[in-house]
Protein backbone atom coordinates (compact mmCIF):
# COMPACT_ATOMS: atom_id res chain seq x y z
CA UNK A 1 8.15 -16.75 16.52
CA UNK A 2 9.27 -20.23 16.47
CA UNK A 3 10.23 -21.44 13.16
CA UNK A 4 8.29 -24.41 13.76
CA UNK A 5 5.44 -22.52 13.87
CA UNK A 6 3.17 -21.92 10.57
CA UNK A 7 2.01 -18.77 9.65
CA UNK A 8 -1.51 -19.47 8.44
CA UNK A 9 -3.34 -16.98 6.07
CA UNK A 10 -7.27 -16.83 5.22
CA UNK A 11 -8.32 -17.31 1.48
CA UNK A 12 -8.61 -13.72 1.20
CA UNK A 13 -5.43 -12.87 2.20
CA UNK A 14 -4.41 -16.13 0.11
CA UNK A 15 -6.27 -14.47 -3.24
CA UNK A 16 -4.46 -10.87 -2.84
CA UNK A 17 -0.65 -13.01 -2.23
CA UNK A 18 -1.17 -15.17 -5.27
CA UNK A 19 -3.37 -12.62 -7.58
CA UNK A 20 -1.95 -8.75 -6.25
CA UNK A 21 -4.13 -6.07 -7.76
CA UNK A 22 -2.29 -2.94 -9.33
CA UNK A 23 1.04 -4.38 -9.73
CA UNK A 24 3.74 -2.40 -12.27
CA UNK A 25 4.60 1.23 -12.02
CA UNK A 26 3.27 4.60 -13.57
CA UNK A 27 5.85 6.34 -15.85
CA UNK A 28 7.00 9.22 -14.90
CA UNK A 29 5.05 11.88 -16.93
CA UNK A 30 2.06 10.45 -15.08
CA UNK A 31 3.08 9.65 -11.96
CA UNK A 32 1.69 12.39 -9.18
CA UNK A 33 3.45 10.94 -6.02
CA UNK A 34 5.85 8.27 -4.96
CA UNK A 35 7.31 6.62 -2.05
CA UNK A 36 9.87 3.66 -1.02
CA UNK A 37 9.23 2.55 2.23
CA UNK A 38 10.84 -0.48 4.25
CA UNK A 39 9.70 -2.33 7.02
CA UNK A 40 13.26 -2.55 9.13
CA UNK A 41 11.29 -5.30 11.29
CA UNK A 42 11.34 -7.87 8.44
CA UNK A 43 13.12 -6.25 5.47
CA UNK A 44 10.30 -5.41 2.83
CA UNK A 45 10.79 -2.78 0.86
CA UNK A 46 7.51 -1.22 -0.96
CA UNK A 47 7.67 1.46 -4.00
CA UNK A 48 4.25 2.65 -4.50
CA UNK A 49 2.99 5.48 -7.26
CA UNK A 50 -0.01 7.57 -7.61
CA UNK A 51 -1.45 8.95 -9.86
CA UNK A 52 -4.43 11.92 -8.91
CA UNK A 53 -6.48 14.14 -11.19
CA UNK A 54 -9.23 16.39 -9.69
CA UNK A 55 -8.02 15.72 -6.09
CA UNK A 56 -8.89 11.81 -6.84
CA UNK A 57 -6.47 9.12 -6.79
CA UNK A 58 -7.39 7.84 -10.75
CA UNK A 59 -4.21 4.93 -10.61
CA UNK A 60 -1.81 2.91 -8.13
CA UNK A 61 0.74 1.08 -8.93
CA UNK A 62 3.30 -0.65 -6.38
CA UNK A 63 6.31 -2.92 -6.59
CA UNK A 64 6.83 -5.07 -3.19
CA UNK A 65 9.98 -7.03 -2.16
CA UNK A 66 8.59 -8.84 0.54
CA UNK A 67 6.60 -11.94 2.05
CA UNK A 68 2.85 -12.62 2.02
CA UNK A 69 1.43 -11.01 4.64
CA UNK A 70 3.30 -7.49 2.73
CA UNK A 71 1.90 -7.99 -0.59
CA UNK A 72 -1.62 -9.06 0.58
CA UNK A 73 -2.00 -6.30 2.51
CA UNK A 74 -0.01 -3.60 -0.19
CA UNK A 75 -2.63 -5.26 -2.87
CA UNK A 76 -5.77 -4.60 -0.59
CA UNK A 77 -4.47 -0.96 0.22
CA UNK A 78 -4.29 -0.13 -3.04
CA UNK A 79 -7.86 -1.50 -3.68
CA UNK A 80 -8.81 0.95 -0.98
CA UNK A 81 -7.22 3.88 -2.34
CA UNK A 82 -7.80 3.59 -5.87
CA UNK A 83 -11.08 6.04 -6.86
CA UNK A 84 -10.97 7.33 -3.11
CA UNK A 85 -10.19 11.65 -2.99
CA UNK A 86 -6.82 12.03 -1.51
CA UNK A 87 -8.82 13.36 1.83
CA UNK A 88 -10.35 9.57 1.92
CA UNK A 89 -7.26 8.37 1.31
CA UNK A 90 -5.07 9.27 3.95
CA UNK A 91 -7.54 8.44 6.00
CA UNK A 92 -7.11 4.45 5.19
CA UNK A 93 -5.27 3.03 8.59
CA UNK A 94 -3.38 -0.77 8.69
CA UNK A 95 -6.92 -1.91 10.20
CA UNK A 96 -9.45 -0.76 7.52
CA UNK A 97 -6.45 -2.68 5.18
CA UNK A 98 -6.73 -5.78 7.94
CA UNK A 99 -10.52 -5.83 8.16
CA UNK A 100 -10.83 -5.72 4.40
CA UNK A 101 -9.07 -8.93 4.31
CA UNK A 102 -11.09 -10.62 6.68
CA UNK A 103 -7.88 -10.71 9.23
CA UNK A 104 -4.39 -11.45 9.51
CA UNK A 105 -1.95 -13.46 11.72
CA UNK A 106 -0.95 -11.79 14.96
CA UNK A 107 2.49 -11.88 13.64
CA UNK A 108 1.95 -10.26 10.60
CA UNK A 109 0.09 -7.32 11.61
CA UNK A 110 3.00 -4.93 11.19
CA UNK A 111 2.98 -5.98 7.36
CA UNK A 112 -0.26 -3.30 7.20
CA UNK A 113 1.73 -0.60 8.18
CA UNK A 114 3.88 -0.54 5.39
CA UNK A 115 1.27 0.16 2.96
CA UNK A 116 -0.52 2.68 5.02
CA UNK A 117 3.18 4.55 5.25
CA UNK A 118 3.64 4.28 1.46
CA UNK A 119 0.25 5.91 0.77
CA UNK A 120 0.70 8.68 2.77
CA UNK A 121 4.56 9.31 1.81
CA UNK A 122 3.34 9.49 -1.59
CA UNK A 123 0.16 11.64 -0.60
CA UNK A 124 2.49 14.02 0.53
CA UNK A 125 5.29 14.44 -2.18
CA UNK A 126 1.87 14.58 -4.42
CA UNK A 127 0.64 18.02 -1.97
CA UNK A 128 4.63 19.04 -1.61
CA UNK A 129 4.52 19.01 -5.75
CA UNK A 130 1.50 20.72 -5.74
CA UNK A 131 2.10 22.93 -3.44
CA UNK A 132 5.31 24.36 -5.22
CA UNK A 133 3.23 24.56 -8.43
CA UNK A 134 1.10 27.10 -7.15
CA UNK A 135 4.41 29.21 -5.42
């Protein structure tokens, strides 16, 4: 990309950047799965918690170093994953998270990935834990 070129978001994507939903971080006692993932592309760097009960993901939290197109999209995922049951869940892809925000720049399209990654990372330490619980 040129950097005379302007990156230019919707008002959705505008609303989630400015006003992220589930921001912070479950404590530890609660927490059912976590993840760190980074986008080597651009640098972010997401750390994302869960929290299930009943096979339901109850609470998300997640922490994002990273630009707009990252947290817009990390914001909306979590709005899609929150109340869903952890089989919903993992099916969320980076364009349920992209139509949900009524679109995103071209360039910014990997941005979705990242949340998408985080979700099922911590999906999966959340079955890993579970798993060994029941061995």
């Amino acid at each position: 990309m040129n950097s005379n070129q302007i990156t230019k978001y919707n008002d959705n994507v505008m609303e989630h950047f400015k006003s992220p939903r589930n921001v912070g971080e479950i404590d530890d006692e609660n927490v059912s799965g976590f993840s760190i993932t980074g986008d080597p592309e651009c640098g972010d760097q997401l750390y994302l918690w869960i929290k299930v009960e009943k096979e339901k993901i109850v609470d998300i939290k997640f922490k994002l170093f990273g630009c707009p197109g990252a947290i817009a999209t990390s914001s909306m995922m979590t709005v899609l994953a929150k109340g869903k049951s952890i089989k919903k869940a993992k099916k969320i892809t980076d364009d349920d998270i992209i139509n949900s925000l009524g679109g995103i720049p071209e360039n910014k399209k990997h941005c979705s990935l990242l949340g998408v990654v985080a979700l099922q990372n911590a999906i999966r330490e959340y079955e890993i834990k579970k798993m060994s619980e029941i061995l």
